[in-house]
PDB file of N, CA and C in Angstrom:
ATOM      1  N   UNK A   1     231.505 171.307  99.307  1.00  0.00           N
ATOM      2  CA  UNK A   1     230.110 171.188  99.668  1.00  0.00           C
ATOM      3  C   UNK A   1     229.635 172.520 100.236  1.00  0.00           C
ATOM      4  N   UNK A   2     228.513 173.167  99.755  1.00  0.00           N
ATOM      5  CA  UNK A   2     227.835 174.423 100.504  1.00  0.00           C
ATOM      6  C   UNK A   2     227.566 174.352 102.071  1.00  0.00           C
ATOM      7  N   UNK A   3     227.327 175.512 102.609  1.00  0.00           N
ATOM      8  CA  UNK A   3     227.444 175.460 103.810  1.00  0.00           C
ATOM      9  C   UNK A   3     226.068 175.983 103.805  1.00  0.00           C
ATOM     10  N   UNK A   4     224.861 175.482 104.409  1.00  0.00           N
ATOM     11  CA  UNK A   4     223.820 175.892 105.137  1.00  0.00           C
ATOM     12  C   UNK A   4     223.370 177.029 106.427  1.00  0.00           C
ATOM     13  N   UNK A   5     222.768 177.576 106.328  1.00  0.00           N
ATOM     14  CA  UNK A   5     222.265 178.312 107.828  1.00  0.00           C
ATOM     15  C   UNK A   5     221.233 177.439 107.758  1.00  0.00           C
ATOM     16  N   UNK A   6     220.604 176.966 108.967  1.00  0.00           N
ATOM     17  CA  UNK A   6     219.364 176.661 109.689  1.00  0.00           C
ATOM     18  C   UNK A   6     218.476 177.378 110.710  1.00  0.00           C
ATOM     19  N   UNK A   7     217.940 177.913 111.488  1.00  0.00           N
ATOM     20  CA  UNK A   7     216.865 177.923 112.263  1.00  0.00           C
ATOM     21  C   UNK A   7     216.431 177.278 113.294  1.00  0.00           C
ATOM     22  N   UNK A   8     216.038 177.272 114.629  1.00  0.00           N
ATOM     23  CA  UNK A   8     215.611 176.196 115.276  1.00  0.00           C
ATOM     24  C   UNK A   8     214.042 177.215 115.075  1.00  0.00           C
ATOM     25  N   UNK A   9     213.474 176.493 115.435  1.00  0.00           N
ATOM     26  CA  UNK A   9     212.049 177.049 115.786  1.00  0.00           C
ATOM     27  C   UNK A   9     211.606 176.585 116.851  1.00  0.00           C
ATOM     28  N   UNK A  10     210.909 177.439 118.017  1.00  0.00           N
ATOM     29  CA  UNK A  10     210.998 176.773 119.350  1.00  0.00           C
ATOM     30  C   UNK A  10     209.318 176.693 119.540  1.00  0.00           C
ATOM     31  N   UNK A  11     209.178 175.443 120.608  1.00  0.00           N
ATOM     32  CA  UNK A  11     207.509 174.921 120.752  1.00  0.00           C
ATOM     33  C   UNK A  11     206.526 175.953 120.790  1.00  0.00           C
ATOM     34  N   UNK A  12     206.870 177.455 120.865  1.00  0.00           N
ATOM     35  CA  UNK A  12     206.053 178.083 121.384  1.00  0.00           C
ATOM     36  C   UNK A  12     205.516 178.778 119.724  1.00  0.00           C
ATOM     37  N   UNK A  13     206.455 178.594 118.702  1.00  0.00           N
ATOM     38  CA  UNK A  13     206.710 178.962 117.218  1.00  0.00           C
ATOM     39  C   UNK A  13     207.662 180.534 116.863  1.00  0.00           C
ATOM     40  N   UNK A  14     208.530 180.621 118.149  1.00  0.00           N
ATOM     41  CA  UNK A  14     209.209 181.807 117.941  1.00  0.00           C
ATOM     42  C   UNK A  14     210.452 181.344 117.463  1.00  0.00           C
ATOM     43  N   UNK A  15     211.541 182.206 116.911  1.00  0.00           N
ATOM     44  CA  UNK A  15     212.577 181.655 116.343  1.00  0.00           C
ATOM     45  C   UNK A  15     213.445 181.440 117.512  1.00  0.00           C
ATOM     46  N   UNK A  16     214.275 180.359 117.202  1.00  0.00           N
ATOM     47  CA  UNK A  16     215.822 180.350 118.244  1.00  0.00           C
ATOM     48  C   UNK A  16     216.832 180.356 117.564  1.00  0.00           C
ATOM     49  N   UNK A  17     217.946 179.327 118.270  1.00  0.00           N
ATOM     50  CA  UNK A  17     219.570 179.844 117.831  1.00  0.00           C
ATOM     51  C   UNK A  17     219.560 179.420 116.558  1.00  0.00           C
ATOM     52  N   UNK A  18     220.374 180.039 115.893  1.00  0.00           N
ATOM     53  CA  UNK A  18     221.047 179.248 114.157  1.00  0.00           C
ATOM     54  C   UNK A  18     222.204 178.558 114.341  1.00  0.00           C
ATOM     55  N   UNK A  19     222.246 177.633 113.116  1.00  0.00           N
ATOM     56  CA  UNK A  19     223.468 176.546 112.920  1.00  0.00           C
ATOM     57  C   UNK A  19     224.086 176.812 111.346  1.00  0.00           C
ATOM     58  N   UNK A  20     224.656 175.921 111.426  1.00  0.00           N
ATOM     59  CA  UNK A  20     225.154 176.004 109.991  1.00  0.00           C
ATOM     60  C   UNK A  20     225.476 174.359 109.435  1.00  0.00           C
ATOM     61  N   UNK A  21     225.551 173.387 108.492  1.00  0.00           N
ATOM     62  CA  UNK A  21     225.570 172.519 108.081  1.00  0.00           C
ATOM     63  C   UNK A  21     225.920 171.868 107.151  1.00  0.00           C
ATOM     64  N   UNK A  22     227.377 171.323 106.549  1.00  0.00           N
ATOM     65  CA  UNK A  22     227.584 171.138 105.267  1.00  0.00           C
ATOM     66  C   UNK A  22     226.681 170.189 104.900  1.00  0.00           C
ATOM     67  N   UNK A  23     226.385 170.353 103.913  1.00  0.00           N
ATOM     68  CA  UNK A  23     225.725 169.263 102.875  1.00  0.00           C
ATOM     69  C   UNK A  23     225.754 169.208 100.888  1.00  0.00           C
ATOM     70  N   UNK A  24     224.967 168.197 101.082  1.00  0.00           N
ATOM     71  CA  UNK A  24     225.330 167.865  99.104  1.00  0.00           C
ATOM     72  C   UNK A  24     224.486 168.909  98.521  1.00  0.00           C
ATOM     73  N   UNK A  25     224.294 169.772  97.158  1.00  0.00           N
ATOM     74  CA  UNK A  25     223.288 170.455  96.820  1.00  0.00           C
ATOM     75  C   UNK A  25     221.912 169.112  96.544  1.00  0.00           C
ATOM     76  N   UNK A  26     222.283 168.030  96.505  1.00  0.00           N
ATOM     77  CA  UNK A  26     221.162 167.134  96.413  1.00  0.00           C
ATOM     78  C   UNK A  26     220.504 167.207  97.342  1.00  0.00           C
ATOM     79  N   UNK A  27     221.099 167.278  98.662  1.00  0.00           N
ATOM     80  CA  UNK A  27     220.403 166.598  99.988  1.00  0.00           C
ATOM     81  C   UNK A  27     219.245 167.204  99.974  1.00  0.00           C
ATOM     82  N   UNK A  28     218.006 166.561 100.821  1.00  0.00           N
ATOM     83  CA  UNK A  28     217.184 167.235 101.321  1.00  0.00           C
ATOM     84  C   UNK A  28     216.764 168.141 102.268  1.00  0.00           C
ATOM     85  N   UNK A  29     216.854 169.459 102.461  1.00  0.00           N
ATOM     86  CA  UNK A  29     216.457 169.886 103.903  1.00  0.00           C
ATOM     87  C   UNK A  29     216.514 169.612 104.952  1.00  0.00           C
ATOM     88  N   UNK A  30     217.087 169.740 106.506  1.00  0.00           N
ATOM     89  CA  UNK A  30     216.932 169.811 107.471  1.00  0.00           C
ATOM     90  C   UNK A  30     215.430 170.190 108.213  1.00  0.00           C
ATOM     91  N   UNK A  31     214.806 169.074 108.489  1.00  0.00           N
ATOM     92  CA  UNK A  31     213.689 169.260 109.683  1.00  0.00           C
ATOM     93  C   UNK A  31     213.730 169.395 110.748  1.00  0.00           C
ATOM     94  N   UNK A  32     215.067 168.295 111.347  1.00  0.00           N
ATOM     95  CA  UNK A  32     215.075 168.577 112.607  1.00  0.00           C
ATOM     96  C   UNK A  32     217.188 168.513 112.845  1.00  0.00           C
ATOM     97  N   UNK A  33     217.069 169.119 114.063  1.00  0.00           N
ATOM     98  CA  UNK A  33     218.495 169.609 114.437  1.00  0.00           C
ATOM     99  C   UNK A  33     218.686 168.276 114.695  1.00  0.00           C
ATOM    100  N   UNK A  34     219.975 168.490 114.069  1.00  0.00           N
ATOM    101  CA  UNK A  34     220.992 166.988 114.091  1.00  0.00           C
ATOM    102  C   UNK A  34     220.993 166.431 115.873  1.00  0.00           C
ATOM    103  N   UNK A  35     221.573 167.538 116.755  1.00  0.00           N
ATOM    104  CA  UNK A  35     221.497 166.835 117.985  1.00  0.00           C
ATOM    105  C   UNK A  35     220.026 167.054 118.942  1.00  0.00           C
ATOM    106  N   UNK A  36     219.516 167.827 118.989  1.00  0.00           N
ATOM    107  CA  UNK A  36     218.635 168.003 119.527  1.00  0.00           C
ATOM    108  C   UNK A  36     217.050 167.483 119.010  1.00  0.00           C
ATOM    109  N   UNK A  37     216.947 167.312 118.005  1.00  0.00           N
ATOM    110  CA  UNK A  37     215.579 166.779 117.744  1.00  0.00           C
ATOM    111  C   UNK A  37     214.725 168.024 117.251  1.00  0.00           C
ATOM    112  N   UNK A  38     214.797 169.322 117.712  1.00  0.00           N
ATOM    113  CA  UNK A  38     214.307 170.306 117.748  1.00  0.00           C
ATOM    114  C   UNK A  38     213.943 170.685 115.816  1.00  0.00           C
ATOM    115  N   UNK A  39     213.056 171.498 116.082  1.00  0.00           N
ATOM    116  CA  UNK A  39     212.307 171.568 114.097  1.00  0.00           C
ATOM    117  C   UNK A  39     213.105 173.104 113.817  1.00  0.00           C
ATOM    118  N   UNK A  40     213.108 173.029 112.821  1.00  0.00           N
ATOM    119  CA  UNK A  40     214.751 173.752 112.281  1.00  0.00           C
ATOM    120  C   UNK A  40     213.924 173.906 110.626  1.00  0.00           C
ATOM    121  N   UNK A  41     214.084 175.232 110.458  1.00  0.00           N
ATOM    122  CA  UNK A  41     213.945 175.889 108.950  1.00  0.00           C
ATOM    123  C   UNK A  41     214.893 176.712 108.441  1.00  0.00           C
ATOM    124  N   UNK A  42     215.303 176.123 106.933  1.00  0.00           N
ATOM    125  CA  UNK A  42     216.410 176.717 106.288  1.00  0.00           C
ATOM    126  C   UNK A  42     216.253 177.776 106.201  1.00  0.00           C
ATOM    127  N   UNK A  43     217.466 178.712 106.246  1.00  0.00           N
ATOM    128  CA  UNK A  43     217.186 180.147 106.188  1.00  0.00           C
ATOM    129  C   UNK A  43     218.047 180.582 104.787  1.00  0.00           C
ATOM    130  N   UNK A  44     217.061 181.225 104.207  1.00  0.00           N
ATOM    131  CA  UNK A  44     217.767 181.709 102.882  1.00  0.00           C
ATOM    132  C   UNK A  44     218.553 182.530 102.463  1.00  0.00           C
ATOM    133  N   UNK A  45     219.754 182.417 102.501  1.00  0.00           N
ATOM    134  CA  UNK A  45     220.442 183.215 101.883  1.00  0.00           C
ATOM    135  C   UNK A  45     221.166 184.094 100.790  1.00  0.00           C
ATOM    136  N   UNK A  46     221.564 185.007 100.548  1.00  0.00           N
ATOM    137  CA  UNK A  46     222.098 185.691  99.008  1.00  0.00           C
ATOM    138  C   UNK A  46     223.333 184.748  98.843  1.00  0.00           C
ATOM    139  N   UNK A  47     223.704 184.218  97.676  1.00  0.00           N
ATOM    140  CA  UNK A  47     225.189 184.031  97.644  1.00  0.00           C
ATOM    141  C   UNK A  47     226.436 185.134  97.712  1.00  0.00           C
ATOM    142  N   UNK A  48     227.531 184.160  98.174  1.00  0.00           N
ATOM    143  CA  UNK A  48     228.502 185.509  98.151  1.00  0.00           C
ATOM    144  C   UNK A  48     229.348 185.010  96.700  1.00  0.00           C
ATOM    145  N   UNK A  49     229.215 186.683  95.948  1.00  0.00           N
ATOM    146  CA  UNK A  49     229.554 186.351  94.624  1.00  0.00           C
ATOM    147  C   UNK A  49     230.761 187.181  94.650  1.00  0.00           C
ATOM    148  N   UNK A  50     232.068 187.072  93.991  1.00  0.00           N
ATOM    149  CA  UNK A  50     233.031 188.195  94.542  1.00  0.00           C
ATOM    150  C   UNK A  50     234.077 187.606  93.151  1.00  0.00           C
ATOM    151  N   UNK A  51     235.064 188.892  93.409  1.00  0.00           N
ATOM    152  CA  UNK A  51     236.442 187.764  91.692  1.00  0.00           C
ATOM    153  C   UNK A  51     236.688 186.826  92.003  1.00  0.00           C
ATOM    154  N   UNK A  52     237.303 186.343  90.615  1.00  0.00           N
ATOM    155  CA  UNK A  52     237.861 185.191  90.722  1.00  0.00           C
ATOM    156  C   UNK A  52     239.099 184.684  90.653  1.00  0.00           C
ATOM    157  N   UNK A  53     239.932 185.742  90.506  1.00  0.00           N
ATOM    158  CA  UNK A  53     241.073 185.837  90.769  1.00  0.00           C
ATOM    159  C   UNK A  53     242.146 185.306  92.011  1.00  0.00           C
ATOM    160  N   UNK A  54     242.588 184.467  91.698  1.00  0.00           N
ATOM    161  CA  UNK A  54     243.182 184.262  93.171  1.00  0.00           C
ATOM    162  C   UNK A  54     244.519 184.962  93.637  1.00  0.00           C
ATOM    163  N   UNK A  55     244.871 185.748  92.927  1.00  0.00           N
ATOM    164  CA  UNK A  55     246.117 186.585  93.094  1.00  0.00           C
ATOM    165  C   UNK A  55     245.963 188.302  93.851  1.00  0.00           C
ATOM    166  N   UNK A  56     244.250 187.985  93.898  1.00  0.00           N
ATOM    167  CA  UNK A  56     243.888 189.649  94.176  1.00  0.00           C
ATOM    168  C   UNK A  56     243.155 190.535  93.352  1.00  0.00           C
ATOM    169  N   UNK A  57     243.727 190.354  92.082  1.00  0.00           N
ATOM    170  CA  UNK A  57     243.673 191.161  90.944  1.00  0.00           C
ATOM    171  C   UNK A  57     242.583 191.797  90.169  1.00  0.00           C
ATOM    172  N   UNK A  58     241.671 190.603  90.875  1.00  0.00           N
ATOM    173  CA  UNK A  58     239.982 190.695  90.041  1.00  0.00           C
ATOM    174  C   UNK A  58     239.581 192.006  90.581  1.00  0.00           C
ATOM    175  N   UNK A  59     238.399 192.755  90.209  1.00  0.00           N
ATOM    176  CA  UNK A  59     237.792 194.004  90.210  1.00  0.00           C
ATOM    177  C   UNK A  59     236.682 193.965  90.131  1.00  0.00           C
ATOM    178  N   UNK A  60     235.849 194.454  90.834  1.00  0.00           N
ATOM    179  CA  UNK A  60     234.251 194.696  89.913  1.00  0.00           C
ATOM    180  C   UNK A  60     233.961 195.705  89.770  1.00  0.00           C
ATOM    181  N   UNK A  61     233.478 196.234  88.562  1.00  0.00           N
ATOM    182  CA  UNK A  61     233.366 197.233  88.224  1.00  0.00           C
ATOM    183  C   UNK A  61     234.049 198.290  88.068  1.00  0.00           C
ATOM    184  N   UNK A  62     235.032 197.971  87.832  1.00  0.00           N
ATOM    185  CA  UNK A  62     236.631 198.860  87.889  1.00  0.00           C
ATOM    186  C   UNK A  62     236.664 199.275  89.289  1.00  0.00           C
ATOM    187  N   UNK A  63     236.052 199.360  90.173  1.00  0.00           N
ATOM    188  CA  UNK A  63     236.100 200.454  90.873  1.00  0.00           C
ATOM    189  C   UNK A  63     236.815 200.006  91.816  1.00  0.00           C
ATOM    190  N   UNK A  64     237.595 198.819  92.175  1.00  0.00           N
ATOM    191  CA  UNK A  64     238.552 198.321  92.770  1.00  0.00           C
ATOM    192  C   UNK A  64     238.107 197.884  93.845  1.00  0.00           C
ATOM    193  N   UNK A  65     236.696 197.513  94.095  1.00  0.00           N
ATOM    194  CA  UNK A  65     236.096 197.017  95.341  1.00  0.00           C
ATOM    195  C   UNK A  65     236.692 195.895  96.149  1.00  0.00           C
ATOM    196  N   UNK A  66     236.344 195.759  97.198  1.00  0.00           N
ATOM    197  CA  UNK A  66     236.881 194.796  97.955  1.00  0.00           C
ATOM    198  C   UNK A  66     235.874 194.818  99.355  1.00  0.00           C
ATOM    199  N   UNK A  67     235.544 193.207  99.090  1.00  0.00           N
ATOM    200  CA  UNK A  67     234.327 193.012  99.987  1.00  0.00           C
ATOM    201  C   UNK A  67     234.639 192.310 101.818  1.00  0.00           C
ATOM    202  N   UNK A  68     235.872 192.790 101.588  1.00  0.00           N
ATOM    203  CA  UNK A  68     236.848 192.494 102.969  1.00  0.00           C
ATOM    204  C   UNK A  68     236.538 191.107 103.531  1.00  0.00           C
ATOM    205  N   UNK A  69     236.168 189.897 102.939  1.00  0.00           N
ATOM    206  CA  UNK A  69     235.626 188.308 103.684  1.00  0.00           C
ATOM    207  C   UNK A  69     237.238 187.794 103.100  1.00  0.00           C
ATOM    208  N   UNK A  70     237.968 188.331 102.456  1.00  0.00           N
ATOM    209  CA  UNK A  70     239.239 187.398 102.138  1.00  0.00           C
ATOM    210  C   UNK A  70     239.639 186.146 100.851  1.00  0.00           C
ATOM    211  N   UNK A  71     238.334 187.125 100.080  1.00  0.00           N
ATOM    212  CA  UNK A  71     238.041 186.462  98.876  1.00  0.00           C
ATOM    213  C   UNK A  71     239.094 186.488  97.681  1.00  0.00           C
ATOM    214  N   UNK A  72     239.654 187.786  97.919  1.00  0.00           N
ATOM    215  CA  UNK A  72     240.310 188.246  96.930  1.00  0.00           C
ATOM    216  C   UNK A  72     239.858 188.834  95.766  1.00  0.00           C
ATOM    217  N   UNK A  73     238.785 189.219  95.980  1.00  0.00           N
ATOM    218  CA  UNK A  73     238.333 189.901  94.814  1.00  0.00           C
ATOM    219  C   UNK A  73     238.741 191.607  94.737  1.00  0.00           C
ATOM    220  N   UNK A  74     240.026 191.962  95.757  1.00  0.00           N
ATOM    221  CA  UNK A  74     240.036 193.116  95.385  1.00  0.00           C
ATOM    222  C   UNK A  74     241.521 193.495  95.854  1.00  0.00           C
TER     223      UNK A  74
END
């Protein structure tokens, strides 16, 4: 299941702390924070795209990159 960032948004409309949230790609959005009640906007993120190799081996772009998260893409 993907992992979410969220947002709180606080009464005054400035941003507050972030969360994170597994869920289904079906589900709907988060409005409000699971414990607090508080109004919460998804925050969008890039995916992390990296090899697919699970031995290490993968490359991108020959150039032997390695995006140091422990993916193994390098």
């Amino acid at each position: 299941m993907p992992t979410y960032v969220y947002r709180v948004i606080k009464k005054d409309g400035s941003l507050g702390d972030t969360f994170e949230v597994q869920q289904r790609m079906a589900d709907a959005p988060l409005a409000k924070h699971p414990q607090t009640g508080e109004e919460v906007v998804r925050v969008v993120q890039a995916p992390m795209v990296c090899g697919s190799a699970r031995d290490g081996s993968a490359k991108q772009g020959g150039s032997g990159h390695s995006c140091g998260s422990g993916c193994g893409c390098g």
